[in-house]
Protein backbone atom coordinates (compact mmCIF):
# COMPACT_ATOMS: atom_id res chain seq x y z
CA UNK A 1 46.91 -0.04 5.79
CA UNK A 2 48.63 2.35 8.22
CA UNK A 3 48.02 2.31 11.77
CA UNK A 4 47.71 5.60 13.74
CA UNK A 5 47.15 4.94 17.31
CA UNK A 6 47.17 7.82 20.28
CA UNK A 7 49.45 7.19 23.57
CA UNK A 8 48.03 8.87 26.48
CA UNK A 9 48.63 8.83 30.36
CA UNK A 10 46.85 5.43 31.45
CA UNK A 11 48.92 2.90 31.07
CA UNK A 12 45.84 0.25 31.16
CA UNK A 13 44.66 1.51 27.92
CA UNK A 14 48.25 0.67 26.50
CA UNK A 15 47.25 -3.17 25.80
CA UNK A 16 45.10 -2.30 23.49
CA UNK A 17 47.30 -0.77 21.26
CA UNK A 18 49.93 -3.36 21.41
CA UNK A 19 47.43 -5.98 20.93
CA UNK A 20 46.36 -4.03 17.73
CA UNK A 21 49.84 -3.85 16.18
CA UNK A 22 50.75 -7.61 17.06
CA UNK A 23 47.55 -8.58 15.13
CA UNK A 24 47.43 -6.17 12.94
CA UNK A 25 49.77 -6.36 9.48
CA UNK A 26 50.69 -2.67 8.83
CA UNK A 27 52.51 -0.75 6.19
CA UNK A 28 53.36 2.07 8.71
CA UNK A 29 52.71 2.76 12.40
CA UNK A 30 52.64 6.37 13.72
CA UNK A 31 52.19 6.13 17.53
CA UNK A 32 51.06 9.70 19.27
CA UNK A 33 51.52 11.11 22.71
CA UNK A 34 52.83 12.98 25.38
CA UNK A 35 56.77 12.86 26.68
CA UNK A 36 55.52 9.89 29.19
CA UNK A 37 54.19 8.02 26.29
CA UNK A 38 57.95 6.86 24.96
CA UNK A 39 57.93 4.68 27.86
CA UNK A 40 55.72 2.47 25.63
CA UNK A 41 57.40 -0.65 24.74
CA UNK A 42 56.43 -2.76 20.99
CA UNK A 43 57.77 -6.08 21.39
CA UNK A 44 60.03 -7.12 18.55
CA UNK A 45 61.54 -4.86 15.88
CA UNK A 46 58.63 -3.50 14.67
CA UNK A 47 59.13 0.15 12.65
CA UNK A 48 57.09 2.83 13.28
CA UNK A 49 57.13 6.03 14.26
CA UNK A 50 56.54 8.65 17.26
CA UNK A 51 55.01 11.41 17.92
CA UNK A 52 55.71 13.58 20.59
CA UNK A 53 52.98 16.09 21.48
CA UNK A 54 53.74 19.71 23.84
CA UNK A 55 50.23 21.18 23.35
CA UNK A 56 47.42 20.82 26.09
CA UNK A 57 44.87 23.20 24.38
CA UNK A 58 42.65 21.84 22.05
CA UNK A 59 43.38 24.07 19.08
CA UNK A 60 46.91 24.15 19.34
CA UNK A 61 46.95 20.19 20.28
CA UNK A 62 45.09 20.05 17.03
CA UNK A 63 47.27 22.28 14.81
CA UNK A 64 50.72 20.41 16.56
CA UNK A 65 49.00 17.26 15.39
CA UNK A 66 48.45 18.29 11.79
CA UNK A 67 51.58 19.89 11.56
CA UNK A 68 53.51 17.10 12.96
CA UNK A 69 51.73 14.28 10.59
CA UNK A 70 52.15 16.31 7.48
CA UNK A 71 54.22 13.62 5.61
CA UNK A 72 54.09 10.88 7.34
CA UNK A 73 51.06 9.45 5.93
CA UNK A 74 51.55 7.76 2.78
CA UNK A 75 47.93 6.41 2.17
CA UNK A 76 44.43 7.88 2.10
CA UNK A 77 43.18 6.57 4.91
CA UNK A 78 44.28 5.25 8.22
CA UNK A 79 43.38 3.17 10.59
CA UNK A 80 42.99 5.11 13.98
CA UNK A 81 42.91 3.63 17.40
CA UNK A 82 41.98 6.56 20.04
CA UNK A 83 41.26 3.79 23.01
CA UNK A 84 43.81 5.85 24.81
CA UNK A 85 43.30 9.54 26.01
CA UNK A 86 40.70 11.87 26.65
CA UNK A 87 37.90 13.55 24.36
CA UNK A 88 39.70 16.70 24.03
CA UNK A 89 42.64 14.46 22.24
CA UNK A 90 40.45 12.86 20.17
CA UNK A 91 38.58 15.44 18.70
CA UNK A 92 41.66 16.61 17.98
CA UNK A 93 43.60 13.91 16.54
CA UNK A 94 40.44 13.17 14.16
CA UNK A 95 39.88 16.84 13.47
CA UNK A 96 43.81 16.97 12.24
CA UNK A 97 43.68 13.54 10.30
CA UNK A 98 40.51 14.94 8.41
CA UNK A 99 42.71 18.19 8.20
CA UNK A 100 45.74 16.66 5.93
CA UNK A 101 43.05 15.11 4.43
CA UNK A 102 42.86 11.42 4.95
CA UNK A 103 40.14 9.40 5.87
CA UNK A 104 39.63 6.85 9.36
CA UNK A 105 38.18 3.60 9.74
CA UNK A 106 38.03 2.94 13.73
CA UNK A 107 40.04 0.18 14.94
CA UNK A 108 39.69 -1.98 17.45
CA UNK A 109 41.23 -5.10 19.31
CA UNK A 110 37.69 -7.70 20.73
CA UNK A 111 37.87 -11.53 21.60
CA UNK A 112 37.03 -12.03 18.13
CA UNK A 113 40.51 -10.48 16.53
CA UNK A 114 40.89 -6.98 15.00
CA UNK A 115 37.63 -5.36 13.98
CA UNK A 116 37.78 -2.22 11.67
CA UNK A 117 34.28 -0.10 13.04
């Protein structure tokens, strides 16, 4: 399955994400956020790819999203991790996902191990 994971400005909620991709085995990792979130670090060699958002309003964040995963998913559904940023970037992220079309099953990192919601 293919991971799709938003970046956004706390740092805190970073751990989750890299927790998810270390546990995770993924065919494809598309990491999303802002300039500041290429300061996140995946240990190892692990492929994937980023996306760099410019948009703050929600319908252009939402069309920048769609326009900028066009492509890049390979599968018909993803798994999405949105434990990172605000509601305004989720609605927006999900919105465009729904958009390409593809479908999301919520993922998330507990003290059990990775838990698809």
């Amino acid at each position: 399955m293919e991971l799709v994971a938003l970046l956004s400005r706390g740092e805190g909620t970073w751990a989750q994400v890299a927790g998810i991709i270390k546990n995770g085995e993924w065919e494809n990792i598309i990491l999303i956020g802002d300039e500041f979130a290429r300061n996140f670090k995946i240990e190892g060699n692990i492929p994937h790819t980023f996306i760099e958002l410019k948009s703050r309003r929600l319908v252009e964040l939402k069309q920048e999203m769609q326009e900028k995963l066009k492509g890049k998913i390979k599968g018909t559904e993803v798994a999405l991790n949105i434990a990172s940023g605000d509601g305004k970037e989720h609605m927006a992220l999900i919105s465009a996902l729904l958009s390409l079309p593809a479908g999301v099953r919520f993922t998330a990192l507990t003290k059990e191990g990775l838990v698809m919601l």
